[in-house]
PDB file of N, CA and C in Angstrom:
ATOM      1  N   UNK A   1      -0.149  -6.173 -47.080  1.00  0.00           N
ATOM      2  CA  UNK A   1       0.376  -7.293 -46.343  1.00  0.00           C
ATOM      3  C   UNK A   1       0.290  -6.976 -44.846  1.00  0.00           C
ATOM      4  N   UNK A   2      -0.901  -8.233 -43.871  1.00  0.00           N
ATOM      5  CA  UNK A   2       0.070  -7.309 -42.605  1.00  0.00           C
ATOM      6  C   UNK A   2       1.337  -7.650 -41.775  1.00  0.00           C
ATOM      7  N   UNK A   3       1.207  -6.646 -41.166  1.00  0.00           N
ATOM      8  CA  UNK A   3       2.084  -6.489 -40.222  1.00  0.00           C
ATOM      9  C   UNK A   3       1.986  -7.483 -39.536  1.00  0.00           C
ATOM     10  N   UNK A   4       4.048  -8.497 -38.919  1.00  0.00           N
ATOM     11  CA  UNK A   4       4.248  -9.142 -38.447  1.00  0.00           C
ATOM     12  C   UNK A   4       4.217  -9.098 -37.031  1.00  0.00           C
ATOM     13  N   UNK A   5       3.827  -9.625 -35.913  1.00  0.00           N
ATOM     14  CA  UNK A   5       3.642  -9.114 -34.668  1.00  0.00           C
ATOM     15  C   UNK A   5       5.206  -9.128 -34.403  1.00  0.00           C
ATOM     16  N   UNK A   6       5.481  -8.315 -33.105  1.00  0.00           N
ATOM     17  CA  UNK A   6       6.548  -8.167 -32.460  1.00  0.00           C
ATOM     18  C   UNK A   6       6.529  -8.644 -30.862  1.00  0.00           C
ATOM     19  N   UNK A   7       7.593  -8.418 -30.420  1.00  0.00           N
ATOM     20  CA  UNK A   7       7.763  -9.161 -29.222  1.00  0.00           C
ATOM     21  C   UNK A   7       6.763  -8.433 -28.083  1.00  0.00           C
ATOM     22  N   UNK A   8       6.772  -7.179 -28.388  1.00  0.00           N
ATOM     23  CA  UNK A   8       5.385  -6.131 -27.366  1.00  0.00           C
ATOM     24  C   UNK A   8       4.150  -6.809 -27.882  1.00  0.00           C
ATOM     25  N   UNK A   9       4.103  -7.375 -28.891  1.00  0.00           N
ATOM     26  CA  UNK A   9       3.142  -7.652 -28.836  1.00  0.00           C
ATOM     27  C   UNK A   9       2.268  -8.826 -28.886  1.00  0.00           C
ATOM     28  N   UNK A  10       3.042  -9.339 -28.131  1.00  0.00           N
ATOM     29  CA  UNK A  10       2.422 -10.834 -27.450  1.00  0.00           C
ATOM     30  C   UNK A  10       1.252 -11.009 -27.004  1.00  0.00           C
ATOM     31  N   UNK A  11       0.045 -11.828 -27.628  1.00  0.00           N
ATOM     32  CA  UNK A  11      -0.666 -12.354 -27.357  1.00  0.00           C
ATOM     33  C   UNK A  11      -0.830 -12.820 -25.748  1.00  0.00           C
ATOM     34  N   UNK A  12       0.492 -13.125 -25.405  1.00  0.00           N
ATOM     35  CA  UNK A  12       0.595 -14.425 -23.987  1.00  0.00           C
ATOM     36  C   UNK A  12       1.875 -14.161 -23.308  1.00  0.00           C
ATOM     37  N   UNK A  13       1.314 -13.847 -22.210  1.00  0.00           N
ATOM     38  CA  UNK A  13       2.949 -13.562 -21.447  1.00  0.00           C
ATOM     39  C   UNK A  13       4.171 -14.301 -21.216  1.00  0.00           C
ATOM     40  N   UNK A  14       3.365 -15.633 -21.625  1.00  0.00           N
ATOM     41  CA  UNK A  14       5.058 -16.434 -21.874  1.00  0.00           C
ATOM     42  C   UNK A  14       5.411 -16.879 -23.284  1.00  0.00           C
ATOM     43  N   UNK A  15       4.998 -16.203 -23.991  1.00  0.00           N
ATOM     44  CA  UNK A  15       5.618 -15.776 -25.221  1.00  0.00           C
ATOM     45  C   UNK A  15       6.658 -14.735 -24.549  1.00  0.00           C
ATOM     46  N   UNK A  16       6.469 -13.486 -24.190  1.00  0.00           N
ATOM     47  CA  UNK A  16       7.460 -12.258 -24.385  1.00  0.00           C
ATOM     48  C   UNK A  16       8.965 -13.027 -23.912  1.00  0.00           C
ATOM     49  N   UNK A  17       9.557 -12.732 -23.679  1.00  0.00           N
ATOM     50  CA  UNK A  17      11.096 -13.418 -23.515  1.00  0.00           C
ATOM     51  C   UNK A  17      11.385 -12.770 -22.566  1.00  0.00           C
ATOM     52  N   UNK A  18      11.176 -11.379 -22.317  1.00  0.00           N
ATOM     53  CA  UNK A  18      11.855 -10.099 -21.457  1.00  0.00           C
ATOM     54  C   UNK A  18      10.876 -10.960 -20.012  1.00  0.00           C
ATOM     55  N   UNK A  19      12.359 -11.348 -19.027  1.00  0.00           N
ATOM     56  CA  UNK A  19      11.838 -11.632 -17.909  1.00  0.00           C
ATOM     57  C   UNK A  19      11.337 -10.796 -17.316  1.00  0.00           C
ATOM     58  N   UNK A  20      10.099 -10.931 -16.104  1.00  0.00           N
ATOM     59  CA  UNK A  20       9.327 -10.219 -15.521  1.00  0.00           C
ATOM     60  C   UNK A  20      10.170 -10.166 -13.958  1.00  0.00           C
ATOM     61  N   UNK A  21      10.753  -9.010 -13.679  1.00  0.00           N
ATOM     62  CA  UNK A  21      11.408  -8.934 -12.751  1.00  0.00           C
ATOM     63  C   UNK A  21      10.463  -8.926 -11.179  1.00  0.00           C
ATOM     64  N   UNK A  22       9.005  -9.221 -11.330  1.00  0.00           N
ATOM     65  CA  UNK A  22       8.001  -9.019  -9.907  1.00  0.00           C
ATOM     66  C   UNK A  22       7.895 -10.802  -9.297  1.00  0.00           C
ATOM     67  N   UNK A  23       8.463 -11.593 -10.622  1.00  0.00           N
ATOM     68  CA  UNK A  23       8.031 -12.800 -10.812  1.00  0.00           C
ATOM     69  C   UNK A  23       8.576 -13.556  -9.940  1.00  0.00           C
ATOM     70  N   UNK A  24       9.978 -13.491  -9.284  1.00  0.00           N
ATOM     71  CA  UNK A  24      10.392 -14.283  -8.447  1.00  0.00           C
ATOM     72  C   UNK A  24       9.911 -14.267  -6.576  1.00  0.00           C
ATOM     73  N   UNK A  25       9.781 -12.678  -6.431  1.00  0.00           N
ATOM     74  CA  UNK A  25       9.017 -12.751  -5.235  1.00  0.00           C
ATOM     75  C   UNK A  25       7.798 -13.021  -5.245  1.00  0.00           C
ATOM     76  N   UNK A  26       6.989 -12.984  -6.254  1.00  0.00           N
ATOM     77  CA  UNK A  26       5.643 -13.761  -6.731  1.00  0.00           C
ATOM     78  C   UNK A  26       5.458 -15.182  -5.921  1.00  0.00           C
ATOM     79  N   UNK A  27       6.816 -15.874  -6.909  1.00  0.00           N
ATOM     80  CA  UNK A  27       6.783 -17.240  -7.136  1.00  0.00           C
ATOM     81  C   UNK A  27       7.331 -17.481  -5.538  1.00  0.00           C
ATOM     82  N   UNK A  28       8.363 -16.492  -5.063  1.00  0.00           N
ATOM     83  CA  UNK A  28       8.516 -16.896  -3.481  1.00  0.00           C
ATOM     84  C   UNK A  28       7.579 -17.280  -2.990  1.00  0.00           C
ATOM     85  N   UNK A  29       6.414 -16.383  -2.462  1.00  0.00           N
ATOM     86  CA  UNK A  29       5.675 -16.100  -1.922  1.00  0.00           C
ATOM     87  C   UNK A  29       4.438 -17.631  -1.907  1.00  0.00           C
ATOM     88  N   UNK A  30       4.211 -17.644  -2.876  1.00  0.00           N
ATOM     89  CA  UNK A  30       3.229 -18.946  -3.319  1.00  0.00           C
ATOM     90  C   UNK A  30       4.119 -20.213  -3.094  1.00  0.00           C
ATOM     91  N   UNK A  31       5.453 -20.302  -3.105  1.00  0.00           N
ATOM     92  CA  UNK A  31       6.198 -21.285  -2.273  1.00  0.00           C
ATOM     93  C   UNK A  31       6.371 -21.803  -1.279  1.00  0.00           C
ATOM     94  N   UNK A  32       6.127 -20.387  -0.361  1.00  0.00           N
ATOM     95  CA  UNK A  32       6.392 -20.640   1.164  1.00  0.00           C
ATOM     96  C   UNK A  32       4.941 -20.987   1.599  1.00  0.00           C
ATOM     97  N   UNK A  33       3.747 -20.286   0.775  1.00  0.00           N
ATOM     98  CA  UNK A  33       2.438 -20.921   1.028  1.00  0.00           C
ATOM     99  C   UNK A  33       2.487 -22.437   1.208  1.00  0.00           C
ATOM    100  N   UNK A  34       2.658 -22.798  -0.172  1.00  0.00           N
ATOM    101  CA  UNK A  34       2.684 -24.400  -0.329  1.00  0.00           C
ATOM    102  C   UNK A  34       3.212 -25.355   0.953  1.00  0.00           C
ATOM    103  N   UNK A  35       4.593 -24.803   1.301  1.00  0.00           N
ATOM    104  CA  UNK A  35       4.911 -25.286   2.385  1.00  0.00           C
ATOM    105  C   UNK A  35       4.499 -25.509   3.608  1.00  0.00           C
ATOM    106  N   UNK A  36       3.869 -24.421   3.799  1.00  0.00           N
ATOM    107  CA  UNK A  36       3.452 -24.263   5.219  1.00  0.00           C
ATOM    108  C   UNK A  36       1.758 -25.081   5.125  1.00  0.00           C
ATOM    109  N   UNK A  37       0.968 -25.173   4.229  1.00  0.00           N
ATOM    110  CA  UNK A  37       0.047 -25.450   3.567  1.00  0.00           C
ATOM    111  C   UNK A  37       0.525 -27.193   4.080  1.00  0.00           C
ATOM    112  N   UNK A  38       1.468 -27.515   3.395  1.00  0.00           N
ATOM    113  CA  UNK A  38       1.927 -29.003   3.288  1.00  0.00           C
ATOM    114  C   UNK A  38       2.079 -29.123   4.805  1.00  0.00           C
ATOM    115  N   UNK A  39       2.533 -28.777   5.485  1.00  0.00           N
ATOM    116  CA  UNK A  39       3.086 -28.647   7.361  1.00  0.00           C
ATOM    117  C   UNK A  39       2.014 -28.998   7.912  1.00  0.00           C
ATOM    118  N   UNK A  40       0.915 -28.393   7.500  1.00  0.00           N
ATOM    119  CA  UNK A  40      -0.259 -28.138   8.427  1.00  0.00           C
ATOM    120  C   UNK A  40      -0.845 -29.632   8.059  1.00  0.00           C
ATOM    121  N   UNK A  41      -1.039 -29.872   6.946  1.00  0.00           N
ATOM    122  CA  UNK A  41      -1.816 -30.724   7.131  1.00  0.00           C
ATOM    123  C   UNK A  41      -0.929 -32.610   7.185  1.00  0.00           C
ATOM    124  N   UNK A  42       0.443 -32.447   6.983  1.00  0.00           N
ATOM    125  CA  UNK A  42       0.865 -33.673   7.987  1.00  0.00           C
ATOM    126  C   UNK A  42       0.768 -33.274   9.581  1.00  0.00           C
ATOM    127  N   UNK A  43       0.441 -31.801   9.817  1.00  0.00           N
ATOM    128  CA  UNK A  43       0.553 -31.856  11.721  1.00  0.00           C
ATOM    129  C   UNK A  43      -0.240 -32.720  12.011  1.00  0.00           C
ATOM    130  N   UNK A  44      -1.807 -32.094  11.303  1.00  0.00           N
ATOM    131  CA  UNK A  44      -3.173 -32.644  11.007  1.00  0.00           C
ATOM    132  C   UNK A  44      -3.360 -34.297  11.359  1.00  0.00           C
ATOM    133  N   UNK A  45      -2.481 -34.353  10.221  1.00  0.00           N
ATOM    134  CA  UNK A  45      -2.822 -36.114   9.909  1.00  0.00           C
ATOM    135  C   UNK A  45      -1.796 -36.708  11.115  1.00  0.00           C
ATOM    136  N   UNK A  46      -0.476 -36.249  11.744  1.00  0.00           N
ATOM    137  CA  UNK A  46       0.000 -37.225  12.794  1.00  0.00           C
ATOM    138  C   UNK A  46      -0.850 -36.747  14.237  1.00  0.00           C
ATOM    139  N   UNK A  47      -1.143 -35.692  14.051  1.00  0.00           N
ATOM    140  CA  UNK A  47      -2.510 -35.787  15.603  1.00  0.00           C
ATOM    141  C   UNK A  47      -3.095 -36.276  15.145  1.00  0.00           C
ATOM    142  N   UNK A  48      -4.537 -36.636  14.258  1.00  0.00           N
ATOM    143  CA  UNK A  48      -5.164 -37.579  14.304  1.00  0.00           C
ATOM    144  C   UNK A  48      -4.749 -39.150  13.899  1.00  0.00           C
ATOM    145  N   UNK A  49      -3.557 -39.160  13.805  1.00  0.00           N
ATOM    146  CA  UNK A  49      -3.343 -40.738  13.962  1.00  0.00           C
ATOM    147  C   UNK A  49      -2.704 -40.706  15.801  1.00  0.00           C
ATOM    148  N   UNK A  50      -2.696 -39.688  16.385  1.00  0.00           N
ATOM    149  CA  UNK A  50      -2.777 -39.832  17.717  1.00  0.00           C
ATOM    150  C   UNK A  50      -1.190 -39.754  18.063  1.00  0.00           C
ATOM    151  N   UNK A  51      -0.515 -39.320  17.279  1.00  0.00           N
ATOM    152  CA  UNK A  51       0.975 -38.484  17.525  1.00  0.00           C
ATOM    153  C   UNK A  51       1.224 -37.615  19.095  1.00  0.00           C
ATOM    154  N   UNK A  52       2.075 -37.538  19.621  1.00  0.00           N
ATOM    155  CA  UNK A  52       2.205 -36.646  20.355  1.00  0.00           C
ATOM    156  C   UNK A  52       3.106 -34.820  19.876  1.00  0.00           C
ATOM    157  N   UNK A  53       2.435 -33.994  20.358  1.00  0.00           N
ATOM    158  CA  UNK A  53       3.021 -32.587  19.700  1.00  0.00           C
ATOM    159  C   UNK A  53       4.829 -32.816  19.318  1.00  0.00           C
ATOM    160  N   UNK A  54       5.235 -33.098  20.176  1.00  0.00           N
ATOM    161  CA  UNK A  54       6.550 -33.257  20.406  1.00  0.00           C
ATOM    162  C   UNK A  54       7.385 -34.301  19.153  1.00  0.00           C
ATOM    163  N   UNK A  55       6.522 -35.297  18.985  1.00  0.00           N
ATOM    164  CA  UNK A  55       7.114 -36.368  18.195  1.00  0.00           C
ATOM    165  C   UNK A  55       7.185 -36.104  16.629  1.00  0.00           C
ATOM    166  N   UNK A  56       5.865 -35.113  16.952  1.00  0.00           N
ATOM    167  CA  UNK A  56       5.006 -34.527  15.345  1.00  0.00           C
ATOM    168  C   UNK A  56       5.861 -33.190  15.253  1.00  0.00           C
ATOM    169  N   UNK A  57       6.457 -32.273  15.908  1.00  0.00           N
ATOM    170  CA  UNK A  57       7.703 -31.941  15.857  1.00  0.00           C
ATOM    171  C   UNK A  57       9.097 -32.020  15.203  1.00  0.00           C
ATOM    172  N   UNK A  58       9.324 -33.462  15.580  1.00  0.00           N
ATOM    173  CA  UNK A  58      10.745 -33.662  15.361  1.00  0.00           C
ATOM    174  C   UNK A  58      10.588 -34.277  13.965  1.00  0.00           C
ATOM    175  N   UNK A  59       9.532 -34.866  13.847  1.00  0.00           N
ATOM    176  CA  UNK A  59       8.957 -35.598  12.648  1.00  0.00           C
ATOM    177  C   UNK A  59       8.943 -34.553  10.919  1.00  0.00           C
ATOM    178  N   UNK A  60       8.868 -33.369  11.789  1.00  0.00           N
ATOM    179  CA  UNK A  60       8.009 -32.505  10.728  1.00  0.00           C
ATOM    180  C   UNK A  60       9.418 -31.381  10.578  1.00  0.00           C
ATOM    181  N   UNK A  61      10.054 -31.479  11.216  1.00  0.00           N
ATOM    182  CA  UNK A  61      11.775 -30.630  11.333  1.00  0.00           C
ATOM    183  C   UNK A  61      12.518 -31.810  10.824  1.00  0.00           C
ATOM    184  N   UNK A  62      12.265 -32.700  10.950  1.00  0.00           N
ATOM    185  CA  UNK A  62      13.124 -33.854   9.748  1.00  0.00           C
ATOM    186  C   UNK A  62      13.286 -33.971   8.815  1.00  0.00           C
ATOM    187  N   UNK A  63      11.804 -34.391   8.581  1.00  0.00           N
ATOM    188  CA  UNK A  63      11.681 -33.614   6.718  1.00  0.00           C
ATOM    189  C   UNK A  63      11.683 -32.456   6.259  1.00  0.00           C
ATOM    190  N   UNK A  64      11.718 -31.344   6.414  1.00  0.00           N
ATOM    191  CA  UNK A  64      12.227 -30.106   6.116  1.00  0.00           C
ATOM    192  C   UNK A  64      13.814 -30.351   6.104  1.00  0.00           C
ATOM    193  N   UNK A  65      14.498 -30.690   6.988  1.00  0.00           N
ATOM    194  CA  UNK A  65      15.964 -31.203   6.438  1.00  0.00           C
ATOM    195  C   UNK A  65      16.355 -32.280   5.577  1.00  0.00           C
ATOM    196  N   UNK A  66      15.036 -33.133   5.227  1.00  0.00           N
ATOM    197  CA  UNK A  66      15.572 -34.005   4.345  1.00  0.00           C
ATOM    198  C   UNK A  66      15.146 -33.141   2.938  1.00  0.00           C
ATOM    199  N   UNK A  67      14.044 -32.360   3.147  1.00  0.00           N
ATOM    200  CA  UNK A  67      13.553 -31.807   1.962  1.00  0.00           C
ATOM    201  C   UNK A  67      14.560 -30.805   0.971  1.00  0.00           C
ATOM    202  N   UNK A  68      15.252 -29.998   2.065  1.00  0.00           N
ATOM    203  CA  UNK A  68      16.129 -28.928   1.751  1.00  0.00           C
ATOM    204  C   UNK A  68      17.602 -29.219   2.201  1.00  0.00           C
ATOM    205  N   UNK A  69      18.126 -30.456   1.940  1.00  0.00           N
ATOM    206  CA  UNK A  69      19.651 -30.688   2.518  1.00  0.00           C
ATOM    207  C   UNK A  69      20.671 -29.702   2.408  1.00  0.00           C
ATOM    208  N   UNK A  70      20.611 -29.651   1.011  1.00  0.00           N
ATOM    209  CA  UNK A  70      21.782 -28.964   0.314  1.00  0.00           C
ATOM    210  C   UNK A  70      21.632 -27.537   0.847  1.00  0.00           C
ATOM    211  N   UNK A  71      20.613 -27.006   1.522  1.00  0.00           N
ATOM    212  CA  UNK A  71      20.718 -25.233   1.740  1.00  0.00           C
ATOM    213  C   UNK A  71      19.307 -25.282   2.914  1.00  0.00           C
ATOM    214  N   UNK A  72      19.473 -24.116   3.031  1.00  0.00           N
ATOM    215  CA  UNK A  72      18.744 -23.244   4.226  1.00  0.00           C
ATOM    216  C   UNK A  72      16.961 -23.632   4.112  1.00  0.00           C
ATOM    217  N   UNK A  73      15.963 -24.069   5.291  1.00  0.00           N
ATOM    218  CA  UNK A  73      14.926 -24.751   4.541  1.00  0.00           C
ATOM    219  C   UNK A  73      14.099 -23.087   4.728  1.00  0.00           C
ATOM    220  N   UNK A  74      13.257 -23.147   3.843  1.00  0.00           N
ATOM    221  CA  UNK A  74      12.463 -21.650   4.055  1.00  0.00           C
ATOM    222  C   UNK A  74      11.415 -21.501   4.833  1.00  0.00           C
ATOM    223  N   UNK A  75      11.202 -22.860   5.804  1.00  0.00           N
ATOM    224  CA  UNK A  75      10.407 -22.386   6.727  1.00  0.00           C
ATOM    225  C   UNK A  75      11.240 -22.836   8.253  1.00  0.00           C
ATOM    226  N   UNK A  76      11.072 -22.187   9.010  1.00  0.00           N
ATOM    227  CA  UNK A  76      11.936 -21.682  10.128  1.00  0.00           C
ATOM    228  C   UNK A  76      11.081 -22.896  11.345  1.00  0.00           C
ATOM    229  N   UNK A  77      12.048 -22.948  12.207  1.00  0.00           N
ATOM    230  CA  UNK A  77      11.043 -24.044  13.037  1.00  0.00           C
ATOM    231  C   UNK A  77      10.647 -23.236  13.921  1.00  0.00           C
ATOM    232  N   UNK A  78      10.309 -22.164  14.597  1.00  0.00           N
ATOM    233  CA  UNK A  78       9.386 -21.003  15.001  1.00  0.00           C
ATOM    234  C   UNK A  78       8.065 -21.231  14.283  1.00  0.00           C
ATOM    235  N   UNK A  79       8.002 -21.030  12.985  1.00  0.00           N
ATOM    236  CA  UNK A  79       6.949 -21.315  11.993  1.00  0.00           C
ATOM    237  C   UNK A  79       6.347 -22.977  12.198  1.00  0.00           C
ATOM    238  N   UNK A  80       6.986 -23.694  12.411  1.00  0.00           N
ATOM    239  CA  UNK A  80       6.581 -25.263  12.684  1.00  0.00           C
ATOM    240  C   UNK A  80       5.953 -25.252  13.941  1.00  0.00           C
ATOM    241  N   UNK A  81       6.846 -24.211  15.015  1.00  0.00           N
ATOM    242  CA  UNK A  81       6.033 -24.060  16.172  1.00  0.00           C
ATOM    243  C   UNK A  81       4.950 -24.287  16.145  1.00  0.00           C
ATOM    244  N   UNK A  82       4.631 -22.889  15.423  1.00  0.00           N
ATOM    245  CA  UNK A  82       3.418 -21.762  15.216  1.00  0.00           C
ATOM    246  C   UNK A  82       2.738 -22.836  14.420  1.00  0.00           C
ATOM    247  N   UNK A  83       2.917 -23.689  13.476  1.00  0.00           N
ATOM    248  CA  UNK A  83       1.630 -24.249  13.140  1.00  0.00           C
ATOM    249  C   UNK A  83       1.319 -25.536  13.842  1.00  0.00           C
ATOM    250  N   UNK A  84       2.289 -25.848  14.819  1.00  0.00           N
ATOM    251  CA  UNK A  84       1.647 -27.644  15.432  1.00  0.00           C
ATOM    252  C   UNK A  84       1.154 -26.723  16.631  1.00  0.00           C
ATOM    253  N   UNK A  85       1.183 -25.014  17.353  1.00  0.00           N
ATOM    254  CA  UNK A  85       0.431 -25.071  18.032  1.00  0.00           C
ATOM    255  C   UNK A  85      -1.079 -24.864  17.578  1.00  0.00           C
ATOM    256  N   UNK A  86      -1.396 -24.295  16.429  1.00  0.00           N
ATOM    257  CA  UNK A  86      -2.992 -24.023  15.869  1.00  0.00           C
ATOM    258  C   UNK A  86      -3.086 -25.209  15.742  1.00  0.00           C
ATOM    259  N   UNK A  87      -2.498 -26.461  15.410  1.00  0.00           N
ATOM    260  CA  UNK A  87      -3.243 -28.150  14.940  1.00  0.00           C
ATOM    261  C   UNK A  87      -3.425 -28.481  15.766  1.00  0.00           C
ATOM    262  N   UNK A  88      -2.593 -28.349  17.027  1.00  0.00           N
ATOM    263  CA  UNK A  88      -2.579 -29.303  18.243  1.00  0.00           C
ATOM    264  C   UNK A  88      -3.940 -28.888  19.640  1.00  0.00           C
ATOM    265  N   UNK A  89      -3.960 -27.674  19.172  1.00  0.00           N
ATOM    266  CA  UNK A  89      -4.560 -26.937  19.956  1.00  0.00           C
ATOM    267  C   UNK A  89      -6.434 -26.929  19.636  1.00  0.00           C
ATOM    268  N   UNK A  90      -6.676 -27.632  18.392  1.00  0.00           N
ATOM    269  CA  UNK A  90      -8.446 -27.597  18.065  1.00  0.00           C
ATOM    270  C   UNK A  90      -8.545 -28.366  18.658  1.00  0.00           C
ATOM    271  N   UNK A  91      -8.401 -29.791  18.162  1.00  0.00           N
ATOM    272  CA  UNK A  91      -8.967 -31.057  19.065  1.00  0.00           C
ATOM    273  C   UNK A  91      -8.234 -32.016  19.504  1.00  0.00           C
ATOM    274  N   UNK A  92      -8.589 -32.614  20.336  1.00  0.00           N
ATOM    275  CA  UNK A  92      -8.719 -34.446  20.483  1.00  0.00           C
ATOM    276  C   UNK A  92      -8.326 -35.121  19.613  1.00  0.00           C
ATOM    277  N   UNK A  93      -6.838 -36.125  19.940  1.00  0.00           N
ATOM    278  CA  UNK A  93      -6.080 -36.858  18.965  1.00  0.00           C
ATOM    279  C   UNK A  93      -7.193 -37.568  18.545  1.00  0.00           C
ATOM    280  N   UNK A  94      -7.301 -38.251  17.617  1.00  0.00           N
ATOM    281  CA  UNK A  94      -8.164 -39.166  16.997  1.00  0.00           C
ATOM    282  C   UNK A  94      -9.619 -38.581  16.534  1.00  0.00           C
ATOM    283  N   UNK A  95      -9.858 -37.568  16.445  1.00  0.00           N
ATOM    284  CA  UNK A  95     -10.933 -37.079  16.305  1.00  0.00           C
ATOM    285  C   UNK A  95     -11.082 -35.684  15.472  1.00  0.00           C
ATOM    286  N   UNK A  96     -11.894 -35.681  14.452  1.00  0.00           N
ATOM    287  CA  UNK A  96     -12.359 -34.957  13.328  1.00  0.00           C
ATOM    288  C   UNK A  96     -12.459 -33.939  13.951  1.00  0.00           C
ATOM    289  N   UNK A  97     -12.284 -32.493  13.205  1.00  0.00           N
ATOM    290  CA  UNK A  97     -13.039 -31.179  13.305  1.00  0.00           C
ATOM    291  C   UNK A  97     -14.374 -31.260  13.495  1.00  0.00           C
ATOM    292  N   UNK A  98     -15.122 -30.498  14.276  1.00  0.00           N
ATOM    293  CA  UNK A  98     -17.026 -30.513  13.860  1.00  0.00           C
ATOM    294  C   UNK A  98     -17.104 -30.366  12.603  1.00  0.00           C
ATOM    295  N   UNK A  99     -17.981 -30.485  12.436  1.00  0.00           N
ATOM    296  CA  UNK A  99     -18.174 -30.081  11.032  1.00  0.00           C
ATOM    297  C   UNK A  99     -19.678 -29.096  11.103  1.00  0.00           C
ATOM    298  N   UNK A 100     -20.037 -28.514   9.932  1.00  0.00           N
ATOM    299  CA  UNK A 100     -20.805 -26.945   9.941  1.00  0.00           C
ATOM    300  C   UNK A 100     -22.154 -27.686   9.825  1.00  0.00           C
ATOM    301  N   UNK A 101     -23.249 -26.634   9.936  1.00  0.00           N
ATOM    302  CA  UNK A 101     -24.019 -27.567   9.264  1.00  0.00           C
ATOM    303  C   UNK A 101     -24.346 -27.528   7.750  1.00  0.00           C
ATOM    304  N   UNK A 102     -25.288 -29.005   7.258  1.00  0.00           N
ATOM    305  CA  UNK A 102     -25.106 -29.052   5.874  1.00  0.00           C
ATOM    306  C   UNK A 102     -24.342 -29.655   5.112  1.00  0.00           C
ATOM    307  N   UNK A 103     -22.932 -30.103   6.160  1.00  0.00           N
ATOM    308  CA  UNK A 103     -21.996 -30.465   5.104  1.00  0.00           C
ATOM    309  C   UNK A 103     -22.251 -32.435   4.872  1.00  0.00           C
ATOM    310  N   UNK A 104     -21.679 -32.586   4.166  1.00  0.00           N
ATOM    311  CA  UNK A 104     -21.715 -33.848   3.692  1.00  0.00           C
ATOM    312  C   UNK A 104     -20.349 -34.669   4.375  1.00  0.00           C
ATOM    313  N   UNK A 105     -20.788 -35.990   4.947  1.00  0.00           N
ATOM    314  CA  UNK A 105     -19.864 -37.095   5.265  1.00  0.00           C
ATOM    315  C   UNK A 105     -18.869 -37.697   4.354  1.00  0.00           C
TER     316      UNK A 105
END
């Protein structure tokens, strides 16, 4: 007869039950990506709808407090700084990145 598998020996890691204690700073980590990921590209989209830095600012520190009311938001507005100055700083409100060559419209 064989042998019944056991919990070591899971096929699939979310089978095992025994939480993975690396998993939450993992999952931090790919969180705060997302966020900042998400930041960048509404900076993006209110400069090219022709926003001013300042407005796209207060705009973008708003929703982070509407996002995270109840507690502390995990991205710092230093960090909001830091990314409306890399957006603000490529181009010309209303106007696309170059693009490389090759690429498609």
């Amino acid at each position: 007869m064989p042998k019944a598998p056991t919990r070591s020996d899971s096929l699939f890691d979310w089978l095992d039950r025994r939480p993975n204690r690396e998993r939450a700073k993992i999952e931090q980590g790919r969180r705060e990506a997302m966020y900042r990921t998400e930041l960048e590209d509404r900076a993006g989209l209110l400069h090219r709808l022709g926003h001013g830095r300042d407005w796209a600012r207060t705009r973008l520190l708003a929703n982070l407090d509407w996002d995270f009311a109840p507690g502390p938001s995990p991205i710092g507005a230093a960090a909001v700084d830091a990314i409306l100055d890399r957006v603000f700083g490529q181009t010309t409100p209303g106007k696309s990145s170059p693009r490389g060559k090759g690429g498609t419209r």
